[in-house]
Each structure stands twice: as C-alpha cells, then as structure tokens.
Protein backbone atom coordinates (compact mmCIF):
# COMPACT_ATOMS: atom_id res chain seq x y z
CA UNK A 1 34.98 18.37 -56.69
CA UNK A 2 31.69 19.37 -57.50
CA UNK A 3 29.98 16.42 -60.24
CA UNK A 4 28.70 19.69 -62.98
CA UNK A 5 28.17 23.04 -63.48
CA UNK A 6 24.43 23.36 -62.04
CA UNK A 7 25.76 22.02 -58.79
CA UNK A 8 28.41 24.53 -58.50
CA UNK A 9 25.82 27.57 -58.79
CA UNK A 10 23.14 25.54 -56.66
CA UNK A 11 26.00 25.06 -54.23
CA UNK A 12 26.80 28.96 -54.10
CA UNK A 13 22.93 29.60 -53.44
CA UNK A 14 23.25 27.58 -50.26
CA UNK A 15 26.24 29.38 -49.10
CA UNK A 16 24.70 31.55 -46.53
CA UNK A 17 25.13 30.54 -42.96
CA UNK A 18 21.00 31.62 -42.30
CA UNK A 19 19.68 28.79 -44.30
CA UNK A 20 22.16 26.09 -41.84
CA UNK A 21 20.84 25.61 -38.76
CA UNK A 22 23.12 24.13 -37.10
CA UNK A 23 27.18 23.53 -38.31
CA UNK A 24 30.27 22.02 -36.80
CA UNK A 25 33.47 20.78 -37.36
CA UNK A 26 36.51 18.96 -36.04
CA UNK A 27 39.89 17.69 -37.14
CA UNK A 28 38.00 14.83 -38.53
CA UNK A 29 34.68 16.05 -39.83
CA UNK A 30 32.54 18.61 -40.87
CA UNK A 31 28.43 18.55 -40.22
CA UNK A 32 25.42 20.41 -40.57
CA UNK A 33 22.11 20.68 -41.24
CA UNK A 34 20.22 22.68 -44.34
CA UNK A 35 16.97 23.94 -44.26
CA UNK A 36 15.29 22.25 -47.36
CA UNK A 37 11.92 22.45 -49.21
CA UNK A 38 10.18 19.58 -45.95
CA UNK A 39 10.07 20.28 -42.39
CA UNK A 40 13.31 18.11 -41.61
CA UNK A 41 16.38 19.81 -42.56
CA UNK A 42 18.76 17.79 -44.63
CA UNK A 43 22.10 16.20 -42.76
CA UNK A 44 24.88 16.99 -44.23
CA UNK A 45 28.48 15.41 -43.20
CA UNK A 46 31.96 15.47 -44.53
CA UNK A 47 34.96 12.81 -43.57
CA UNK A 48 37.69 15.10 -43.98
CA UNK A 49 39.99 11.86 -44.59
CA UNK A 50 38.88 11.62 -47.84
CA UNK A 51 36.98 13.98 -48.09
CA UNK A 52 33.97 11.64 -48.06
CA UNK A 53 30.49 12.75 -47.90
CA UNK A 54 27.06 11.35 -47.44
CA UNK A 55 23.79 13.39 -46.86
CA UNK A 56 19.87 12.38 -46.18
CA UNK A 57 19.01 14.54 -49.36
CA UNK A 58 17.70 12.48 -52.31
CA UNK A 59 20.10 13.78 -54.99
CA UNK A 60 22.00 11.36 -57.20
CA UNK A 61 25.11 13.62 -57.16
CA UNK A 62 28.10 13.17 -55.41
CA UNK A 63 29.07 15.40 -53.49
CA UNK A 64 25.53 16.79 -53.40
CA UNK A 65 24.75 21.25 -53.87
CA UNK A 66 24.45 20.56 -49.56
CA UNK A 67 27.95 18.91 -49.50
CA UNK A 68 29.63 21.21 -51.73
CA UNK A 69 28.14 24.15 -50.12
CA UNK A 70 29.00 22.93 -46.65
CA UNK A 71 32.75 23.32 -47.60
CA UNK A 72 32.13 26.03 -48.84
CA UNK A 73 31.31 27.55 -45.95
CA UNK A 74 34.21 25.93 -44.06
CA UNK A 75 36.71 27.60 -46.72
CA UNK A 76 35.08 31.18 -46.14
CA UNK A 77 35.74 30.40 -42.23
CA UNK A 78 31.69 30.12 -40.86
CA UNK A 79 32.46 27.10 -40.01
CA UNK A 80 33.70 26.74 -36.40
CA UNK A 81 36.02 24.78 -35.90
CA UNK A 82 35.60 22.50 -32.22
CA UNK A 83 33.94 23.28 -29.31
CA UNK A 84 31.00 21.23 -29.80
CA UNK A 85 30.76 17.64 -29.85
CA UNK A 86 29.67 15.42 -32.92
CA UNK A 87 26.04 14.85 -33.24
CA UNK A 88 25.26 10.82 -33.10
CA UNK A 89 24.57 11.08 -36.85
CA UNK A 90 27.97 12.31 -37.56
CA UNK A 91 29.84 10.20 -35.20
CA UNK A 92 27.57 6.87 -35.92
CA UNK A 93 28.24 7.29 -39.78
CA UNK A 94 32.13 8.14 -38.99
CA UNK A 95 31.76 4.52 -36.83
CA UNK A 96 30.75 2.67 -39.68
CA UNK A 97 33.18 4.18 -42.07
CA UNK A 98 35.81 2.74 -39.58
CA UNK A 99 34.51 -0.61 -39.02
CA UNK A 100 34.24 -1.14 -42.58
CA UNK A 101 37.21 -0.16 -43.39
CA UNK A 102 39.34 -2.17 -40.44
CA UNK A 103 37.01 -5.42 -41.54
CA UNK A 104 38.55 -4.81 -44.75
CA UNK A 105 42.00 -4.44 -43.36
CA UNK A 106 41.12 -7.66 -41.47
CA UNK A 107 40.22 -9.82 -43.81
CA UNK A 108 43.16 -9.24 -46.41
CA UNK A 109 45.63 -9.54 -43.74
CA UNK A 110 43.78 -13.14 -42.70
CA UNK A 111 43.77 -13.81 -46.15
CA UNK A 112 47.60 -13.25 -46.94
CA UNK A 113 48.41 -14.47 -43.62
CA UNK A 114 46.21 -17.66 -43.22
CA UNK A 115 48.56 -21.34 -43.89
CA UNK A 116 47.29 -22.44 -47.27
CA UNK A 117 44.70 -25.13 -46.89
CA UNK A 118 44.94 -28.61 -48.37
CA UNK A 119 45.55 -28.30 -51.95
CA UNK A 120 43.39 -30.80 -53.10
CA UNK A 121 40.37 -30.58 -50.75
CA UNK A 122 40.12 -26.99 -51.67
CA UNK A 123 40.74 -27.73 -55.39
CA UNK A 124 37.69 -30.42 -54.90
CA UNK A 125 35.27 -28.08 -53.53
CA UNK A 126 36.47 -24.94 -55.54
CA UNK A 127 35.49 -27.17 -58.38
CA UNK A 128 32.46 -28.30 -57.75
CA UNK A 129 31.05 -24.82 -57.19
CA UNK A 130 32.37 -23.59 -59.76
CA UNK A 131 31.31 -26.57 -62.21
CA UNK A 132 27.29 -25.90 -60.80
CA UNK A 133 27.58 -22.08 -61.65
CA UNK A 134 28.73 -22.50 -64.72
CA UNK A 135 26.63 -25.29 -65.73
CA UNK A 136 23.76 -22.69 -64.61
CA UNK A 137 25.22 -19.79 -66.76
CA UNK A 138 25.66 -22.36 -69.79
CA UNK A 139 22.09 -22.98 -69.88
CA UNK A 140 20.97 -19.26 -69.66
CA UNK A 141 23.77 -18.57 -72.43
CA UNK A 142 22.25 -21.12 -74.74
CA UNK A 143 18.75 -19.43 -73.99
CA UNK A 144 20.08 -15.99 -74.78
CA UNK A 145 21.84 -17.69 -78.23
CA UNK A 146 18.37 -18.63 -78.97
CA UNK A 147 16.42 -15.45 -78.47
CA UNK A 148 18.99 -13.55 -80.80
CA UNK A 149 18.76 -16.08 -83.78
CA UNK A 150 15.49 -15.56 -83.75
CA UNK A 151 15.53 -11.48 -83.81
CA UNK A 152 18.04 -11.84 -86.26
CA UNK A 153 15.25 -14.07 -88.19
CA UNK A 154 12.85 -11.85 -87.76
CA UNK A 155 14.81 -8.66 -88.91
CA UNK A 156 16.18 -5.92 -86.34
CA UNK A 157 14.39 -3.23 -87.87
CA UNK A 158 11.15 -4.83 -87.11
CA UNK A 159 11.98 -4.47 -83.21
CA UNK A 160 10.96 -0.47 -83.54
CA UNK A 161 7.42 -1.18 -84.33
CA UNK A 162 6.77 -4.45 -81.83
CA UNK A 163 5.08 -3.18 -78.83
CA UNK A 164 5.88 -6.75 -77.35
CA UNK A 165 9.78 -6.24 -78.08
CA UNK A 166 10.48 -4.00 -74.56
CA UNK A 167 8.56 -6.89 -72.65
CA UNK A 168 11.07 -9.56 -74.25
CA UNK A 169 13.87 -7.47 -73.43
CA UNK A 170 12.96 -7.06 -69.61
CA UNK A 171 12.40 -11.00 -69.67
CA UNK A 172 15.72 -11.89 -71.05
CA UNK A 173 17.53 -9.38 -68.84
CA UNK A 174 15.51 -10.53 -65.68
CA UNK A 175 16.58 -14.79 -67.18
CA UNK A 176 20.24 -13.34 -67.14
CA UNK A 177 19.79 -12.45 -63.93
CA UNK A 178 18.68 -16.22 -63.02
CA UNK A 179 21.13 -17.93 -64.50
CA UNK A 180 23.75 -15.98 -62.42
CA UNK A 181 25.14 -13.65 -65.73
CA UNK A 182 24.25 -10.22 -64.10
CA UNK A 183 26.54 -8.55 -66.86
CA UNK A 184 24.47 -9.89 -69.57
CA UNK A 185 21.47 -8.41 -67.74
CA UNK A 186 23.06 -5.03 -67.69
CA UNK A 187 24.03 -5.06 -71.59
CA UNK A 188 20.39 -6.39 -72.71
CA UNK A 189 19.05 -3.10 -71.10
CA UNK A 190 21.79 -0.99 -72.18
CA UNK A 191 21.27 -2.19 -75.97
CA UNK A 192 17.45 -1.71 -75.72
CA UNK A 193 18.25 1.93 -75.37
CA UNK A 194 19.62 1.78 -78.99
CA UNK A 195 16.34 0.81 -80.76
CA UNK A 196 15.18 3.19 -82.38
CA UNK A 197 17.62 5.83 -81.29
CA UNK A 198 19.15 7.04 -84.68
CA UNK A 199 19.19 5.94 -88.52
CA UNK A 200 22.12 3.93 -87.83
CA UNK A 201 20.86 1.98 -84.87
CA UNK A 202 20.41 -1.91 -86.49
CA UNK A 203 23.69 -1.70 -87.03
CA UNK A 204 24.76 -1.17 -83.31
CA UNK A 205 22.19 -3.41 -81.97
CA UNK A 206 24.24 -6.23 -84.14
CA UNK A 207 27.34 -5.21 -83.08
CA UNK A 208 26.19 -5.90 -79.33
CA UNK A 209 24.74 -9.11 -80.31
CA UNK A 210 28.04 -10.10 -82.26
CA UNK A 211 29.73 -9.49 -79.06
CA UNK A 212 27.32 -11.78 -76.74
CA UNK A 213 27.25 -14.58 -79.09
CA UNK A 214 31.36 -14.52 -78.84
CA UNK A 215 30.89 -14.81 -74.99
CA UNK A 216 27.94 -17.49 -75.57
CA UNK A 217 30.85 -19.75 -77.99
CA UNK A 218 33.52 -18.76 -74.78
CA UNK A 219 31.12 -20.45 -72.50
CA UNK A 220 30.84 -23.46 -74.27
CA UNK A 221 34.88 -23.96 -75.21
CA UNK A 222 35.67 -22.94 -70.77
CA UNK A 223 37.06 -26.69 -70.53
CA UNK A 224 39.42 -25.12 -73.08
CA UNK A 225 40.41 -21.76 -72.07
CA UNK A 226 43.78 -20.98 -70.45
CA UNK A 227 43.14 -19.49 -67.01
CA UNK A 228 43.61 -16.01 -67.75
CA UNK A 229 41.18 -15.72 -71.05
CA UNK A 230 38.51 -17.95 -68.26
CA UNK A 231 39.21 -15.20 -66.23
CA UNK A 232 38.05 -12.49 -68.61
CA UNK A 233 35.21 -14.40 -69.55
CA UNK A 234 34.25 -14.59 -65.91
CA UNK A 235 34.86 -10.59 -65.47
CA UNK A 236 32.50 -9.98 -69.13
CA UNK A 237 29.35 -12.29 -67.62
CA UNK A 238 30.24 -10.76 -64.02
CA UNK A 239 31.32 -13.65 -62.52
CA UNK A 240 32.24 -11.67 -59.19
CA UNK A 241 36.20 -11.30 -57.64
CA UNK A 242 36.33 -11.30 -54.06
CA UNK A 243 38.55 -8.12 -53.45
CA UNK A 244 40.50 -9.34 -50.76
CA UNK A 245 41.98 -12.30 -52.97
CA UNK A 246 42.95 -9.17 -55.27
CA UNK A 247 44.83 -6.96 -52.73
CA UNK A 248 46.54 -10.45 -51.67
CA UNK A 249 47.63 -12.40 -55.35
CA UNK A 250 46.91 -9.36 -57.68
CA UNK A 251 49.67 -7.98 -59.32
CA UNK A 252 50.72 -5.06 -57.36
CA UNK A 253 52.04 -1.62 -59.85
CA UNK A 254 52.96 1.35 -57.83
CA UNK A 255 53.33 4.81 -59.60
CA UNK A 256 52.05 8.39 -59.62
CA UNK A 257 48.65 7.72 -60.70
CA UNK A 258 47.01 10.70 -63.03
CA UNK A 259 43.24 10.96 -63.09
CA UNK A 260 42.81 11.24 -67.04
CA UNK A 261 38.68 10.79 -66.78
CA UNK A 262 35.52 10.15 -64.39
CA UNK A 263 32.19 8.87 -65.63
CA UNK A 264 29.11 8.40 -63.38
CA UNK A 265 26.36 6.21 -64.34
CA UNK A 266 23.39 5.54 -62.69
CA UNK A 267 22.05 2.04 -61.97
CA UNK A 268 18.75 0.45 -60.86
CA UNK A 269 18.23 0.53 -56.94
CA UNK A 270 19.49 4.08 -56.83
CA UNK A 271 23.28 2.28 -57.30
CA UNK A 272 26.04 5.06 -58.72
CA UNK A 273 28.60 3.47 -60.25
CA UNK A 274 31.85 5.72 -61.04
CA UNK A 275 34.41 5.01 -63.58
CA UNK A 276 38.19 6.43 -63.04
CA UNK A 277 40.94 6.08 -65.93
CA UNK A 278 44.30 6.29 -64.57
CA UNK A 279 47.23 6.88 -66.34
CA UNK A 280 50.47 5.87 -65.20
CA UNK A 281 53.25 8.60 -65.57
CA UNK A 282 56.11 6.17 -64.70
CA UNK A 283 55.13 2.94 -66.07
CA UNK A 284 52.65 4.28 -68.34
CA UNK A 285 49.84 1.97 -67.55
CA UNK A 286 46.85 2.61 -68.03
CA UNK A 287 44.02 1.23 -64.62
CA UNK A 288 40.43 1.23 -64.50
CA UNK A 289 39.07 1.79 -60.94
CA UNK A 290 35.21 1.05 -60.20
CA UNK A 291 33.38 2.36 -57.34
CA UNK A 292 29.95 2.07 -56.15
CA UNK A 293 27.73 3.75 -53.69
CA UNK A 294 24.09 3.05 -52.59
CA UNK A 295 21.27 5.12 -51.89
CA UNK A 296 23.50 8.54 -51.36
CA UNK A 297 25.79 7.13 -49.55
CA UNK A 298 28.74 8.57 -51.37
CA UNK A 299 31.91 7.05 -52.37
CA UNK A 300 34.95 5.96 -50.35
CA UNK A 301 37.64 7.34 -51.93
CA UNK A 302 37.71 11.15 -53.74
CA UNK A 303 39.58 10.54 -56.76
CA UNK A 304 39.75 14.72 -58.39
CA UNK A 305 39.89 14.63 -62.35
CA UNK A 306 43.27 15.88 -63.60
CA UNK A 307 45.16 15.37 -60.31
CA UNK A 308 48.27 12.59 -60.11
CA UNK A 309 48.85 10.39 -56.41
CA UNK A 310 51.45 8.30 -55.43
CA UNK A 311 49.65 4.95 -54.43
CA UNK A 312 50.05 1.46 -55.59
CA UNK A 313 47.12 -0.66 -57.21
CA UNK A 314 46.32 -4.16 -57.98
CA UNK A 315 45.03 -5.52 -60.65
CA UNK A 316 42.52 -8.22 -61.22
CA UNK A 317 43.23 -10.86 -63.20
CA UNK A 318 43.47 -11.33 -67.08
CA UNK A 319 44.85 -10.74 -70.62
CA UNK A 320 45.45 -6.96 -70.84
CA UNK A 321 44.17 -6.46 -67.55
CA UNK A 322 42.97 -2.94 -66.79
CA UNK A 323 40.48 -3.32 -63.97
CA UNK A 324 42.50 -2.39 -60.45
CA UNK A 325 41.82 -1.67 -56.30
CA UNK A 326 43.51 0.83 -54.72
CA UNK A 327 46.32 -0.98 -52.42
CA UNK A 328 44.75 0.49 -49.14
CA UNK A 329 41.35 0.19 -47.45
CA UNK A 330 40.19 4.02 -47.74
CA UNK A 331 41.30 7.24 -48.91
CA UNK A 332 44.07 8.18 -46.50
CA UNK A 333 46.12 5.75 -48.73
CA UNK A 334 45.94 8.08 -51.79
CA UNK A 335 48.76 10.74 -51.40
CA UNK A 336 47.73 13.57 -53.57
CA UNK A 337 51.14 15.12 -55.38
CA UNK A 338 52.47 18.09 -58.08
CA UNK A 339 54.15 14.84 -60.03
CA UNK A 340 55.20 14.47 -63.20
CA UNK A 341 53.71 16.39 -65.88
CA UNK A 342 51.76 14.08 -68.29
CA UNK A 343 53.87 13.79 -71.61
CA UNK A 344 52.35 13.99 -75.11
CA UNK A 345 54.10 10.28 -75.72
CA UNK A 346 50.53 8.51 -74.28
CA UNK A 347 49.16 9.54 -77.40
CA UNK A 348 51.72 7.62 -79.91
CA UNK A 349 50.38 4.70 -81.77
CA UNK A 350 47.01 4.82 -80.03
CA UNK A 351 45.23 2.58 -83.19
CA UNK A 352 47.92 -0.06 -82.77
CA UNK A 353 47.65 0.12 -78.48
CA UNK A 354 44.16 -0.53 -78.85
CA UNK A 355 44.26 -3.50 -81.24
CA UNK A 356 46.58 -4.78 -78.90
CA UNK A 357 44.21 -4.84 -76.07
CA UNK A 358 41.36 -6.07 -78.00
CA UNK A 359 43.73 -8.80 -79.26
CA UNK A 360 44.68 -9.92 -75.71
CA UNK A 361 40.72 -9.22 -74.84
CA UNK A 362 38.08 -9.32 -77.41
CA UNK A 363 35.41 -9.44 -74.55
CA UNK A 364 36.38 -6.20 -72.68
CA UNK A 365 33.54 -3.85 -74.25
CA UNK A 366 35.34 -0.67 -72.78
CA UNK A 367 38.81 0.37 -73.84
CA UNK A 368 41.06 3.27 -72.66
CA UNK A 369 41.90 5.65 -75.82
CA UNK A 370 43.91 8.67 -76.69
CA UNK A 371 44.12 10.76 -79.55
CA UNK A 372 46.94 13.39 -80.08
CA UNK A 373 46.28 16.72 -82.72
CA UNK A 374 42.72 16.08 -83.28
CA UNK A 375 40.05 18.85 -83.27
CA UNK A 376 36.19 18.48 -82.27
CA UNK A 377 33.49 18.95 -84.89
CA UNK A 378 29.88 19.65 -85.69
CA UNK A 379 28.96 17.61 -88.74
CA UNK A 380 25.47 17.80 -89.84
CA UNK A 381 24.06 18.21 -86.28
CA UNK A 382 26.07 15.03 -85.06
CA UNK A 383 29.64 15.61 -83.21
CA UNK A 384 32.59 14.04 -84.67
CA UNK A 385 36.37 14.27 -84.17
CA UNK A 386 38.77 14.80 -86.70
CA UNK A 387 41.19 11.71 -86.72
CA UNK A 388 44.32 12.74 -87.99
CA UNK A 389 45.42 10.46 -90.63
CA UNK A 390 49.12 8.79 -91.20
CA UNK A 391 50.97 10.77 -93.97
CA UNK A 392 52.11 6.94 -95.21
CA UNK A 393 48.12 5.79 -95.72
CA UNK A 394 47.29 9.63 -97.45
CA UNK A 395 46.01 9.18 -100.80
CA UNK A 396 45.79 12.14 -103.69
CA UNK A 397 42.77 14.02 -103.36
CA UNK A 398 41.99 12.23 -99.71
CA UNK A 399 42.01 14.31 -96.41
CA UNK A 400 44.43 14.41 -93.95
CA UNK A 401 41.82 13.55 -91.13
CA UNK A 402 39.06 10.67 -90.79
CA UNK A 403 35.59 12.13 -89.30
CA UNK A 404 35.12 9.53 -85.65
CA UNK A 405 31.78 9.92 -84.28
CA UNK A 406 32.12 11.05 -80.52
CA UNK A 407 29.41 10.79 -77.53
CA UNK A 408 29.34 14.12 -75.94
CA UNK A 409 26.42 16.37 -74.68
CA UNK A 410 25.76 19.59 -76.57
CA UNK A 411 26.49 22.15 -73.88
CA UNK A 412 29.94 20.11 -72.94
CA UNK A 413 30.72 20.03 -76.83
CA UNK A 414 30.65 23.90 -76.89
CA UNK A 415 32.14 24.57 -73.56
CA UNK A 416 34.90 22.22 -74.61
CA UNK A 417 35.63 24.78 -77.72
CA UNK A 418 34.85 27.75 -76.52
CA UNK A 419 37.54 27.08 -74.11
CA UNK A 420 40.45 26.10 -76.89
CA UNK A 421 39.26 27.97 -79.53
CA UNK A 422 39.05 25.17 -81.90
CA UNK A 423 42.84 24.71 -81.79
CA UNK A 424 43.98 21.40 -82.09
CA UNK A 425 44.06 18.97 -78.75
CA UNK A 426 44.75 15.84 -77.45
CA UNK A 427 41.88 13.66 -76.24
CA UNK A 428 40.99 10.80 -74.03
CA UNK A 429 37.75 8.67 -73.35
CA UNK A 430 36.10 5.38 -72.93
CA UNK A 431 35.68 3.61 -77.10
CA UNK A 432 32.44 1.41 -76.75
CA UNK A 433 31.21 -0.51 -79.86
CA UNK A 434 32.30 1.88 -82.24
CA UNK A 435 31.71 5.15 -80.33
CA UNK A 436 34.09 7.30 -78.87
CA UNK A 437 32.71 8.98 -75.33
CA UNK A 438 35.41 11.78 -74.48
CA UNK A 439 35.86 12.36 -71.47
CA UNK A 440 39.08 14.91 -71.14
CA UNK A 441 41.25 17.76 -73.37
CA UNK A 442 44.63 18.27 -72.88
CA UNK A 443 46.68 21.01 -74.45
CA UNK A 444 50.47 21.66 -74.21
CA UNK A 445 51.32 23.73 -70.78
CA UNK A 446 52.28 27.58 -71.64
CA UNK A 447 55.93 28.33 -70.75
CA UNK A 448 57.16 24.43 -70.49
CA UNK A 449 58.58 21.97 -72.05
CA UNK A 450 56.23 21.40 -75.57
CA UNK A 451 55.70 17.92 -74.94
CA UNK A 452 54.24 18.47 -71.84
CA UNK A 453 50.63 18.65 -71.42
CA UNK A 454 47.59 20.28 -69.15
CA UNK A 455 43.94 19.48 -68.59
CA UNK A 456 42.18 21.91 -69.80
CA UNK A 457 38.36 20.25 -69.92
CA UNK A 458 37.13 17.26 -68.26
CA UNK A 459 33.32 15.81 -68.81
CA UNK A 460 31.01 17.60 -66.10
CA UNK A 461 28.16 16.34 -67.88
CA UNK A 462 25.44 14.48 -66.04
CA UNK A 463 25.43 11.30 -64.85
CA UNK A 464 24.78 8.73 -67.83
C-alpha cells in the first residue's frame, strides 16, 4: 500500500516499538502515537474497514511512513490487540467516518425513494438556475476566447521572455474561477507549467488552447447540444454532479473490477486528488474513479494497484462515459478477490478504441490506453516507447515500430527495465495532449495460459 519506495524504507525506520509511545488496537482500529522531530508526538490511526488512515503529520502521502509503519508493527504482532479502550481521537475520527458515511446512505436512499416532484415546477426552476450559470460561464468563456486570440497575436514563443505573462495567467485562472468554470482554472495553471519547459513546448501550449476554444464554440451552440454531449461539456468546465443523483439514475455495471493504474496529484489547499483506472475483466470496460482528500485526511476507500474486486459502479453521465462511484458508501463494499486473470485481448485495436472515445468525446482531455509488445526506450535523453507498427501500413526500408514519447520519471524508467530486462511488455496509462504517462507493465504469467497476463511494475513515483 505504501504511495513509493522512500516511504517503504522511511516506514521500516519507524518500525521499532521504542519510538511509539503509546499503541492499540481493536477489531475495528489500530492507533498510536510516534515520537516525531516537535514535542507532540504524531497520531496515527487506521480504520481497519478499509483500511483507511489519517494522521496529524504534515506529509502529503497516503498512507503516510507513520501509517505504514504502524501496520507494520501490527503484522510483526507488537501491536496488542484489546484491552484498552480507544483514545477520543481514535473513536471521534471513527464517529465521523460513520456519520458521513450513513448521511450518504441517507440521502441516496431519500433520493431513490422520494415521489417525483411536479414535473414542470421542477423543470421551471431547474431551468432557470441552470440558464443564470451558464449565462455566467458564457461570459467568462468569451473572456478566455479573447485573451487567447490575442497570445496567439502576439506569438507563443514570446510568452518565455514576458515577466508579465505568469501574472496574466494567475488572472485568467482566478476569472475562471468567477465565472463558475473551475476546470478551466485548473487547465490555465496546468498549461503555464509548459512554457518554457522543452524545445517543443509552443506546440503543446496550442494544443491546450485548441482544446479550450472547442469548449468556448460548445458553450455557445448548448441550446443545441443533445443532452448527453451538454453533459460532457458540463463535466470538461466542471460543472459539478451531485453523487447521490449518480448512485440513483447512473447506469449501474457490476464486474470484477482490476486496478490497472493509480496517479496522485496534488492540488492547491493541500487537496490530493487520486486517479484509479479500472478495467473490467467481464465486460471489459474500462472506469475512471476520482477521489479526494483534504489536509491528510486520507482517502475513503483503499483501492491496491494490480488487485481485481467484485463491486458494482455507476457511471456519470455522457458519450463514452468513463468517470464512475463505487455502488456503496465506503470501503466495506469493495470485496477484494483472486478473479480472473487479465487477458492480453485489452490490448487489441487500442488506436481504433481510442479514436472511438475521442469521437464520442472530443472534450475528455484524459483517455484510458493500452499498448501490447511494445518496449521502453532512452532516445537522446528523452523516454519513448516503441509503438509496434501494423505489418499492412510497413513500408520498404521503414521500421517495424513508431518512437511515442512517454511521461515517466528517470528512476521509475530504469526500475521498470531493470525489472523485465528490456523484453517486450504490454503497457497502460493516462494519453494527455499527445503524451503518453504510463502508469503499469504487464507481462505474460510463467506457467499459464500465454494470453494471460501479470503486473509486474506499477508507477510509485511521486505525487504529480
């Protein structure tokens, strides 16, 4: 469970009972307290439900070295087990977890149980706030259409040398936020990062505002839209969903549920927001799950890379949908399982899968993607993957394989071969705007059927 490498070893440096003051544990929890650096020892506390943790240290990991080293300590039995009661911290935070998740419980059962109201007084006032929201995003859309004809006047490259251009990108980001388009804000900042960041980076700063100006021309044709393209519209600006009308109308896909890759990014306000692809092994679907957790508080649910559950999800509405809740209100719904092994066939046709979801959804700026026989490559200090190419598109004289450029950290980019040897694997990750971000290898099991595959490397790298 542990988020890299450097927490594992700073995790094993804790493991020694003399540096916990106090530990305890019951059939629902596990608590104690690490001496740190300050005069207050860190709390440390574990829902064993999920397992969930959450403690007062100010790491951005999840679980945190004190977390992971706190199990630790449980597995090697120093632990006790009862006899002592829970401390108020553990029991107050154990509370919480409770309420919240029975007020979730609550409200989706209200939801799918409440008579439906009158159709056309809730039509009228669904309407009308929807028509002054969107009349508020139009006009910071039209701004934001504005501000990019004019950079594209000026001339990208230009924005390198302006010592004004960071202060115009803060503005715009903070207008975004004003005009109720907190998605927008997100990108702007995200797309700032690429100035300046490599020979090639006009080129990507165009491609991201290519892709706003196609949401800017979506806003204007809405009256147009079927409902499901206004939804993804609505999901690109971040137009939010309330989740109980999702666990109630969404469509509801049960399966065994492989964890195929994790990403953790950090956002403003100390916000962790964590990515997990799911791939279907019955249906094969492929679901995006987003979490969030605040100020350490840790995450609800413990999804483990390259583990399958039996649960059902729901997905949010749209073309090509991908975004999904778990069909439960915590982690006790997620039944962890030895299912069925994940078969080679994910990876066939991945080119034309993917221009089929970009088809259905132009504005989605993430996509699920596989790659079957490929091998990873260092090509003039940059990483790239060898694409194999279709023996029907092979010219004389061309090579068999077409050099992708991959997002991967150095150390992970070694580790990643040192463990195959170079041999040829199958790969997953997130394709952004042209950039492939891998974030799991899989290589046929020994002594099974060929087709058959096994995780052998999943991205521990730090949070992005």
């Amino acid at each position: 469970m542990s988020p890299d490498a450097a927490s594992s070893k700073a995790a094993k440096g804790l493991q020694s009972i003399s540096k916990w003051p106090s530990v305890g544990s019951d059939e629902v929890a596990v608590w104690g307290e690490c001496q740190g650096s300050g005069s207050k020892p860190y709390q440390t506390q574990v829902d064993l439900s999920g397992p969930a943790f959450k403690c007062s240290c100010p790491s951005r990991k999840f679980p945190c070295k004190h977390g992971l080293a706190l199990m630790l300590l449980r597995a090697a039995g120093q632990v006790p087990e009862g006899g002592a009661a829970q401390p108020e911290w553990v029991s107050n935070w154990l509370g919480g977890r409770q309420d919240k998740a029975e007020k979730k419980e609550a409200k989706a059962a209200a939801i799918a149980a409440a008579p439906p109201p009158d159709p056309e007084v809730a039509a009228r006032q669904q309407a009308k706030r929807e028509d002054k929201r969107w009349d508020k995003m139009a006009a910071g859309m039209q701004e934001l259409s504005l501000w990019m004809q004019d950079m594209v006047s000026s001339g990208l490259a230009n924005l390198a040398g302006d010592a004004q251009a960071r202060v115009q990108w803060s503005n715009m980001a903070a207008r975004m936020v004003d005009a109720q388009v907190p998605a927008m804000s997100a990108r702007i900042k995200e797309a700032w990062q690429l100035v300046d960041s490599h020979p090639g980076w006009p080129r990507d700063v165009l491609v991201q505002l290519a892709h706003w100006q196609l949401l800017v021309d979506a806003v204007q044709r809405r009256e147009s839209l079927t409902a499901e393209v206004k939804a993804d519209v609505m999901a690109a600006l971040g137009w939010p969903v309330d989740k109980a009308e999702v666990l109630a109308q969404g469509q509801a896909v049960a399966d065994e549920w492989l964890v195929v890759g994790l990403r953790l990014m950090e956002r403003e306000g100390r916000l962790m927001e964590r990515r997990v692809w799911l791939q279907g092994l019955q249906t094969g679907r492929m679901a995006l799950v987003l979490d969030y957790a605040q100020g350490g508080r840790g995450f609800e649910t413990a999804w483990l890379a390259g583990r399958s559950y039996r649960c059902g999800l729901h997905f949010y509405p749209g073309q090509a949908a991908q975004r999904a809740l778990l069909a439960g209100s915590n982690a006790a719904d997620l039944v962890e399982q030895d299912g069925l092994p994940l078969s080679a066939a994910v990876a066939a046709q991945p080119l034309m899968r993917l221009a089929q979801r970009v088809a259905a959804n132009p504005l989605q700026p993430v996509q699920p993607l596989w790659c079957a026989n490929s091998r990873l490559l260092p090509v003039d200090g940059q990483w790239q993957l060898a694409w194999p190419r279709e023996s029907s598109t092979q010219e004389e004289g061309n090579q068999a394989w077409a050099p992708v450029p991959v997002a991967i950290a150095d150390d992970e980019a070694w580790r990643l071969l040192a463990l195959t040897g170079g041999e040829p694997l199958q790969f997953f990750g997130e394709w952004e705007e042209g950039r492939w971000r891998l974030l799991s290898a899989w290589q046929a099991a020994p002594a099974a059927n060929a087709a058959d595959l096994q995780c052998v490397w999943q991205n521990q790298g730090e949070a992005a």
